[in-house]
Each structure stands twice: as C-alpha cells, then as structure tokens.
C-alpha atoms as a PDB file:
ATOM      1  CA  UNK A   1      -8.547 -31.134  20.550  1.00  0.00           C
ATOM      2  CA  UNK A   2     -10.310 -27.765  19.731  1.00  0.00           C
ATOM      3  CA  UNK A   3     -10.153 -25.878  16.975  1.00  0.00           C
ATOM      4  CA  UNK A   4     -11.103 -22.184  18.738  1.00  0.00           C
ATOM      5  CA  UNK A   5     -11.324 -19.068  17.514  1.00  0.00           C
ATOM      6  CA  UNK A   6     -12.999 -16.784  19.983  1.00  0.00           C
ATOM      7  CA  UNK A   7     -10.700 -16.148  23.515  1.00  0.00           C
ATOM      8  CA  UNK A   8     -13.813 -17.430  24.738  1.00  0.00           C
ATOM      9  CA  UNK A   9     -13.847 -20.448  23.248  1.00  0.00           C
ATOM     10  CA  UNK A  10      -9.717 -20.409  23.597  1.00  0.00           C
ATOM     11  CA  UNK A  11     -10.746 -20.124  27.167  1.00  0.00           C
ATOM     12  CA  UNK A  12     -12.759 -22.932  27.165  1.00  0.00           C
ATOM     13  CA  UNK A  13      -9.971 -24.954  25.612  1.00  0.00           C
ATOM     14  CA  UNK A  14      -7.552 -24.369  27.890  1.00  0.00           C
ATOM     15  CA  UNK A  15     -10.232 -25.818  30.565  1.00  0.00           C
ATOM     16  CA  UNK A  16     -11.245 -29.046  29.129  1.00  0.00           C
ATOM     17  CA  UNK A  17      -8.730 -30.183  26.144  1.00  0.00           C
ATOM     18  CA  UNK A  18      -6.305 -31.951  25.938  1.00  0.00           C
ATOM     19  CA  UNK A  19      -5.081 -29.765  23.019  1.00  0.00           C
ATOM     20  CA  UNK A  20      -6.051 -26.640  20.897  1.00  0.00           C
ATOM     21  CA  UNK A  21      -5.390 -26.474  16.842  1.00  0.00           C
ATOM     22  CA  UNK A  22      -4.555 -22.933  16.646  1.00  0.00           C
ATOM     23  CA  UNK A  23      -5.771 -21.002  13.820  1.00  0.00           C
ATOM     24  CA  UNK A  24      -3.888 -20.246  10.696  1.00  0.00           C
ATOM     25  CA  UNK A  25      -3.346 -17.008   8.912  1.00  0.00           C
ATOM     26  CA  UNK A  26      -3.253 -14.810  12.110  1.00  0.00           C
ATOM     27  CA  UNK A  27      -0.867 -12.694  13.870  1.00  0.00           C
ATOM     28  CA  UNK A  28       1.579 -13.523  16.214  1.00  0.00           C
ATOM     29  CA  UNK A  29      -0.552 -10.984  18.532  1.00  0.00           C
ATOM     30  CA  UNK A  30      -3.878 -12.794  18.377  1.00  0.00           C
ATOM     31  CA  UNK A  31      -1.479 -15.937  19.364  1.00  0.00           C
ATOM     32  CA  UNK A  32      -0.478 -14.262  22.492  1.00  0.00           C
ATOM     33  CA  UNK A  33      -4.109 -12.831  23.139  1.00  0.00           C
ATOM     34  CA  UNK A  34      -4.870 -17.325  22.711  1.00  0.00           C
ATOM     35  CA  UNK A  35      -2.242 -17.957  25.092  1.00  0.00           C
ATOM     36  CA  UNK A  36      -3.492 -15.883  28.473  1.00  0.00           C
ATOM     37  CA  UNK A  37      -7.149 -17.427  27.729  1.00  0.00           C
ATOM     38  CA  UNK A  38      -5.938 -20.433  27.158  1.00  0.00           C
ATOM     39  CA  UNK A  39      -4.085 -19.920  30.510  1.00  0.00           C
ATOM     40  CA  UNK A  40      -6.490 -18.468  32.259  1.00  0.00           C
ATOM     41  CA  UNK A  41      -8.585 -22.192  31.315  1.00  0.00           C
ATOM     42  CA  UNK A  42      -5.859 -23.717  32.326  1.00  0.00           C
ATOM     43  CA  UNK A  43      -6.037 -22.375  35.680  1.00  0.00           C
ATOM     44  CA  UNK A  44      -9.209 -22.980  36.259  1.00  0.00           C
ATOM     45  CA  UNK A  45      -9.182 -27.065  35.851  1.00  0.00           C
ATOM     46  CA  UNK A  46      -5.709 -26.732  38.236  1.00  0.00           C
ATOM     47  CA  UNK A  47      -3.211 -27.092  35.409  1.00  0.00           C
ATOM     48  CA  UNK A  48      -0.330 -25.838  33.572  1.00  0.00           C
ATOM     49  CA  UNK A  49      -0.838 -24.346  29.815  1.00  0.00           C
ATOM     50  CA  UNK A  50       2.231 -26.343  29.239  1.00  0.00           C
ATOM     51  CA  UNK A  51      -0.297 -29.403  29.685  1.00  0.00           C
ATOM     52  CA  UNK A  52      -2.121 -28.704  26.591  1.00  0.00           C
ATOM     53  CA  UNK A  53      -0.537 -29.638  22.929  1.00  0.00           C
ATOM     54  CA  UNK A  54      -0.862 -26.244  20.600  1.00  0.00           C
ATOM     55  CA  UNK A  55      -0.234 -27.430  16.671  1.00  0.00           C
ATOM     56  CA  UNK A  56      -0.875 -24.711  14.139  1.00  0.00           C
ATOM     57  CA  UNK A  57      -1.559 -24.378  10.856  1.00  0.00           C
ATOM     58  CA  UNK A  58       1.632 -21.589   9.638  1.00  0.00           C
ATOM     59  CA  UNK A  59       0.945 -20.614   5.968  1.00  0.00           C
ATOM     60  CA  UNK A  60       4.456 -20.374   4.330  1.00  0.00           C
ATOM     61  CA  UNK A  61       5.638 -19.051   0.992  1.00  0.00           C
ATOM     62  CA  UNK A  62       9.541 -19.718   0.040  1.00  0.00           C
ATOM     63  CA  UNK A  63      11.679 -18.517  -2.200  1.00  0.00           C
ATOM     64  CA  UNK A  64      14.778 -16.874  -3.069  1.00  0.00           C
ATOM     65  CA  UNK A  65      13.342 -13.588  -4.151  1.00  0.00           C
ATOM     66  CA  UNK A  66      11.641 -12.177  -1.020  1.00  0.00           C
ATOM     67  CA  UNK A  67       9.036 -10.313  -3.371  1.00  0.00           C
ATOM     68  CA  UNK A  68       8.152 -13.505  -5.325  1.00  0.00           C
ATOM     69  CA  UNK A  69       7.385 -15.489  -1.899  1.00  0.00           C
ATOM     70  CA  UNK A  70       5.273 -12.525  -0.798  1.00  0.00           C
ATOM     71  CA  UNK A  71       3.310 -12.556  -3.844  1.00  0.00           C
ATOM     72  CA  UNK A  72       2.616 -16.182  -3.856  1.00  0.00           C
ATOM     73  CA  UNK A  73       0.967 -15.690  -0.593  1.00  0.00           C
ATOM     74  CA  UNK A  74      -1.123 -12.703  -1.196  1.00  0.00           C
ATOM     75  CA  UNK A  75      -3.953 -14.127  -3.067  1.00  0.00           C
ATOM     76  CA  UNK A  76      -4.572 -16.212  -0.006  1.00  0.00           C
ATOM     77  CA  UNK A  77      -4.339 -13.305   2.436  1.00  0.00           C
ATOM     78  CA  UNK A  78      -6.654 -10.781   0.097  1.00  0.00           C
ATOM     79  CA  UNK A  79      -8.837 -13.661   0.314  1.00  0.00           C
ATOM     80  CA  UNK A  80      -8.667 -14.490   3.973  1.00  0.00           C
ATOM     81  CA  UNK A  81      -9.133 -10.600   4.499  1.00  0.00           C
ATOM     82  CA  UNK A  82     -12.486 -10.799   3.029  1.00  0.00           C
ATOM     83  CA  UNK A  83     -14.035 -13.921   4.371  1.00  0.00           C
ATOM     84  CA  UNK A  84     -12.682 -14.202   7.888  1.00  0.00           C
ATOM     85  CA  UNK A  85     -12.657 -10.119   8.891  1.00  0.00           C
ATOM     86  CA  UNK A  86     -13.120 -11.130  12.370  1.00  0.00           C
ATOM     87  CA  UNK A  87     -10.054 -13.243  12.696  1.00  0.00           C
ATOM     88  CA  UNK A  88      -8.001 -10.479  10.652  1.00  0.00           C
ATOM     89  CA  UNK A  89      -9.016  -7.598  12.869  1.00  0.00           C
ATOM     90  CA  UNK A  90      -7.994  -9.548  15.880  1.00  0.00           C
ATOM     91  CA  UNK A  91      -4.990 -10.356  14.526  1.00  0.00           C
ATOM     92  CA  UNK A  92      -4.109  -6.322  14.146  1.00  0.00           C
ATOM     93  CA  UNK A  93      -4.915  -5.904  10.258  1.00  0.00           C
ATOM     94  CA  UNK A  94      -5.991  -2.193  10.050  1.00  0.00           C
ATOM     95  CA  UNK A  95     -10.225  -2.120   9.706  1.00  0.00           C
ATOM     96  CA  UNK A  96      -9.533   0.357   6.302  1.00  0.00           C
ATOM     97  CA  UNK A  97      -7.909  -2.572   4.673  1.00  0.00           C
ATOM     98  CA  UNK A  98     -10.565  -4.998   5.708  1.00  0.00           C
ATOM     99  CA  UNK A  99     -13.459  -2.424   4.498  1.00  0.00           C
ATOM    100  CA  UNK A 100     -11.190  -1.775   1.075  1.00  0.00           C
ATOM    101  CA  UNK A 101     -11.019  -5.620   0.513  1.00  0.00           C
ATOM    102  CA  UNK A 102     -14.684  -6.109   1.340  1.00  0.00           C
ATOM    103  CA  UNK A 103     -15.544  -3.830  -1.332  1.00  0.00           C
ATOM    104  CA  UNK A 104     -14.131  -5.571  -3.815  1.00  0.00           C
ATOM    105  CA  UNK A 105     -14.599  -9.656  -2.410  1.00  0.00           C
ATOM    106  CA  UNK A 106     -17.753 -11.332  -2.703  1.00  0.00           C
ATOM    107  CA  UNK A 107     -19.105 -14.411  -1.311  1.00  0.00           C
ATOM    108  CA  UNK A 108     -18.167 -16.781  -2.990  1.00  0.00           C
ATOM    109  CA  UNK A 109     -15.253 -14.860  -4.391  1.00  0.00           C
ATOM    110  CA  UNK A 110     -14.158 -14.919  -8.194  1.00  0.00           C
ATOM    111  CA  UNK A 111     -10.724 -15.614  -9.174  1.00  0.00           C
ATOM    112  CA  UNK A 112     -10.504 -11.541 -10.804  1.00  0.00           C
ATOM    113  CA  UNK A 113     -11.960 -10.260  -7.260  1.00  0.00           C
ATOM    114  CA  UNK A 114      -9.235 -12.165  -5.283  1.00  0.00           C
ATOM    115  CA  UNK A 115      -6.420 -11.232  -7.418  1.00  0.00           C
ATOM    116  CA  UNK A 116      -7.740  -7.203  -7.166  1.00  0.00           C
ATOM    117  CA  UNK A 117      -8.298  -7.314  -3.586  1.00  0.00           C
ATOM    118  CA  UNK A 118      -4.934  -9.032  -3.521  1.00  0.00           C
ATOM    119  CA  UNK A 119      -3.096  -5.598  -5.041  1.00  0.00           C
ATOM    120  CA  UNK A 120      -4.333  -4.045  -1.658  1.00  0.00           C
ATOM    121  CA  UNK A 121      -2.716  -5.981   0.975  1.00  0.00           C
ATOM    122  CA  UNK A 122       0.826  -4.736   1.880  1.00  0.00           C
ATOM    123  CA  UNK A 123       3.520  -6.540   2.337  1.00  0.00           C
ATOM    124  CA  UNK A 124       3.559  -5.798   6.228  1.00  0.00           C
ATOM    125  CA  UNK A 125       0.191  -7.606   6.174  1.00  0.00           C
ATOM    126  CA  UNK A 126       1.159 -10.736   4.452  1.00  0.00           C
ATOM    127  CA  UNK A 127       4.493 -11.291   6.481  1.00  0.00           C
ATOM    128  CA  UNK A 128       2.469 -10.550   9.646  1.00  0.00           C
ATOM    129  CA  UNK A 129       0.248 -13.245   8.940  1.00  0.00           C
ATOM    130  CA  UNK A 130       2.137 -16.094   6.994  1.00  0.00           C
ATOM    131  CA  UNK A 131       5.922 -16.807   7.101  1.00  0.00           C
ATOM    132  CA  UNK A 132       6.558 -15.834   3.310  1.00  0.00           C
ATOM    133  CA  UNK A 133      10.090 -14.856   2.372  1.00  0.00           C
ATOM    134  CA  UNK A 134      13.295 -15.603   1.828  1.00  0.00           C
ATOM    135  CA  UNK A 135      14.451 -19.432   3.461  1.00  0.00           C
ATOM    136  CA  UNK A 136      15.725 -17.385   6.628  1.00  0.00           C
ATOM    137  CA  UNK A 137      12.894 -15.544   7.064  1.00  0.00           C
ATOM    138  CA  UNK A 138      10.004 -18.316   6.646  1.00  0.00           C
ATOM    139  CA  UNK A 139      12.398 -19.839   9.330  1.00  0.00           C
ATOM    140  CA  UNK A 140      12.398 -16.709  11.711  1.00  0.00           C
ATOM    141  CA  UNK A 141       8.751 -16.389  11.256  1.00  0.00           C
ATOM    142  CA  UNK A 142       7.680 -20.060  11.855  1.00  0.00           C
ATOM    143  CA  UNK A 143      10.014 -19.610  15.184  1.00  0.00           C
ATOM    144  CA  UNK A 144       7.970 -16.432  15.864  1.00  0.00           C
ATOM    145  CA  UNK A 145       4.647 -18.463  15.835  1.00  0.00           C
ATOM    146  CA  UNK A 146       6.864 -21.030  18.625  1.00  0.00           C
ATOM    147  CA  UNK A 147       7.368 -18.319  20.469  1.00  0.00           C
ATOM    148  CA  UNK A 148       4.556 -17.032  21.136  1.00  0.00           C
ATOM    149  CA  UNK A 149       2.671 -20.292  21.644  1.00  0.00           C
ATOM    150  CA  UNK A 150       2.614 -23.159  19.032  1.00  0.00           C
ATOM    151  CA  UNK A 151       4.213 -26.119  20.271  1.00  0.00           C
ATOM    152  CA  UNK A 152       3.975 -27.906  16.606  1.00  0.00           C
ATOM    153  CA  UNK A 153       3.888 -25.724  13.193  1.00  0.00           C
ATOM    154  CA  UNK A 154       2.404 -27.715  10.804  1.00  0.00           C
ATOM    155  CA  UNK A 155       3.337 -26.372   7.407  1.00  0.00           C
ATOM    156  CA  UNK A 156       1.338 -25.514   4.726  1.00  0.00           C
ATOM    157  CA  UNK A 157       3.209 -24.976   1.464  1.00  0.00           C
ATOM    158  CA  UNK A 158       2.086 -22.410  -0.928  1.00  0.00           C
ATOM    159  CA  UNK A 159       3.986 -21.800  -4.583  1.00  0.00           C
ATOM    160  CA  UNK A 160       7.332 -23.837  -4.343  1.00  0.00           C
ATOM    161  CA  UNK A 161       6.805 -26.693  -2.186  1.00  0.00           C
ATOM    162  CA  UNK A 162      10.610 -28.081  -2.309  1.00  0.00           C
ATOM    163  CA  UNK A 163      11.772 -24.835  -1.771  1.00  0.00           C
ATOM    164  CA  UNK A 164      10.246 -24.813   1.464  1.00  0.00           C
ATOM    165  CA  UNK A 165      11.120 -28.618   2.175  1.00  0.00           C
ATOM    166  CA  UNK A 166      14.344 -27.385   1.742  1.00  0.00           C
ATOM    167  CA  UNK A 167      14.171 -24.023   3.889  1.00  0.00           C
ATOM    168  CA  UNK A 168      12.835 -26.233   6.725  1.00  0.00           C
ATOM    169  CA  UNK A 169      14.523 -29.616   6.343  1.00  0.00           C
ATOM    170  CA  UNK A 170      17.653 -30.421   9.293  1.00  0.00           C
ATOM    171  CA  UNK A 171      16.048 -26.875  10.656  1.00  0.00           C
ATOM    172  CA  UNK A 172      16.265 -26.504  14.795  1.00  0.00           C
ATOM    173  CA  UNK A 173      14.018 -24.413  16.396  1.00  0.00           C
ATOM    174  CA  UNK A 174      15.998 -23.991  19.377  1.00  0.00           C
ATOM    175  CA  UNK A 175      19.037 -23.092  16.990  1.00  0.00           C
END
C-alpha cells in the first residue's frame, strides 16, 4: 500500500500497489481527480482499478445538533487549512480562505491561532471535507467518500465518539 498524495504519485499507485490509503480531510473532488490517475496506473500494468484496495481515513464529527458536530470539527480543518494548503486547494477550498488562515497559523501552530483561524472556515468547508453532522448526514457523507472511490472508510472519531459508534453501528452502505 501507498499512501499518495500527488495524481502523480496516485498514478504511480494505481501501477504497482496492491492498494492506496487515500488521504483524509479532502474533498470528494480530489477523490475523483485520485480515481482517473489511479486508473490511468491501472491501465498501464493491464488491470482493473477495481484490483486495487482504497481505505481512507474519513474525519467524522456526530451529534444531534448539526452546528455542535460542525464545530467539533473545525479546529481540525482551520488547522489542516494551514499546514497542508496543497491538499486543501486540490480539494476545491477557495485560495482566499487558505491565504486568510495562513495569516493567522504558524508552524507549529498555538492552540489561540487554531481556534482564530478556526472562526474563518465556513461550514461549507468543513462538511466538504469531513462527514460532521447530524447521524444521517455523517452517514450520507461517509457514503459520498464510497462513492466516489473508497472501498473501506476507516473512521476517525472527533468530539462524541459513541455518538458516532452509534450513527454508524448495523449501518449498510448499499442501504
């Protein structure tokens, strides 16, 4: 397995793995943008994308009130802004937003820049790049992410970890 980045790279992949670990924190856009170079590797060695596994890292944030799960997330999306531009502009976040939260984050980044650069990023932004919400919409957005290319979401919890146990436990996919 590869953990790529780059479509280059993602090309690459798709050439000589046997499996890609598909970044986290990134749009269902760049996903799709991972897929054709991924396929396009895949041609090249004489095989099928569907030959190579696809597990990704899907931030989520869960709760009840939709506002509370989006700002459980957002500290980790100002910060993610900041550090990984690169990723974030491939993944569509608007390069004013990335210049406004480089202004404010350093490297490394203090607690009191995170949380201002955090009162920056829209909501739009942080369900476009997590699947923070309510229980059906953590759901819909993980299922977005299978859609468009991740064969095996692997979870990662932020704020209430039950509650998103519970969102996602008996959950189908195909359902």
């Amino acid at each position: 397995y590869i953990g790529a980045t780059g479509m280059k790279m993602m090309e690459l992949t798709g050439e000589i793995a046997d499996g890609v670990v598909l970044n986290y924190l990134v749009s269902p856009d760049y996903n799709n943008r991972a897929m054709d170079a991924l396929q396009k590797g895949a041609e090249k060695a004489g095989r099928s994308i569907d030959e190579i596994d696809r597990p990704q890292l899907v931030v989520c944030s869960v709760h009840e009130d939709r506002d509370t799960a989006l700002s459980m997330a957002r500290n980790m999306v100002a910060q993610y802004l900041g550090q990984q531009p690169h990723i974030m502009e491939a993944s569509g976040v608007p390069k004013s937003l990335l210049d406004d939260v480089g202004q404010i984050l350093t490297w490394p980044a203090t607690h009191e820049q995170v949380e201002a650069a955090a009162k920056l990023v829209p909501d739009e932004i942080v369900q476009m790049l997590t699947a923070s919400g309510t229980a059906a919409e953590a759901r819909e957005a993980v299922a977005g992410y299978m859609a468009n290319g991740c064969t095996s979401p692997v979870l990662y919890p932020l704020g209430d970890v039950y509650a998103t146990i519970d969102a996602f436990a008996g959950w189908d996919s195909n359902s």
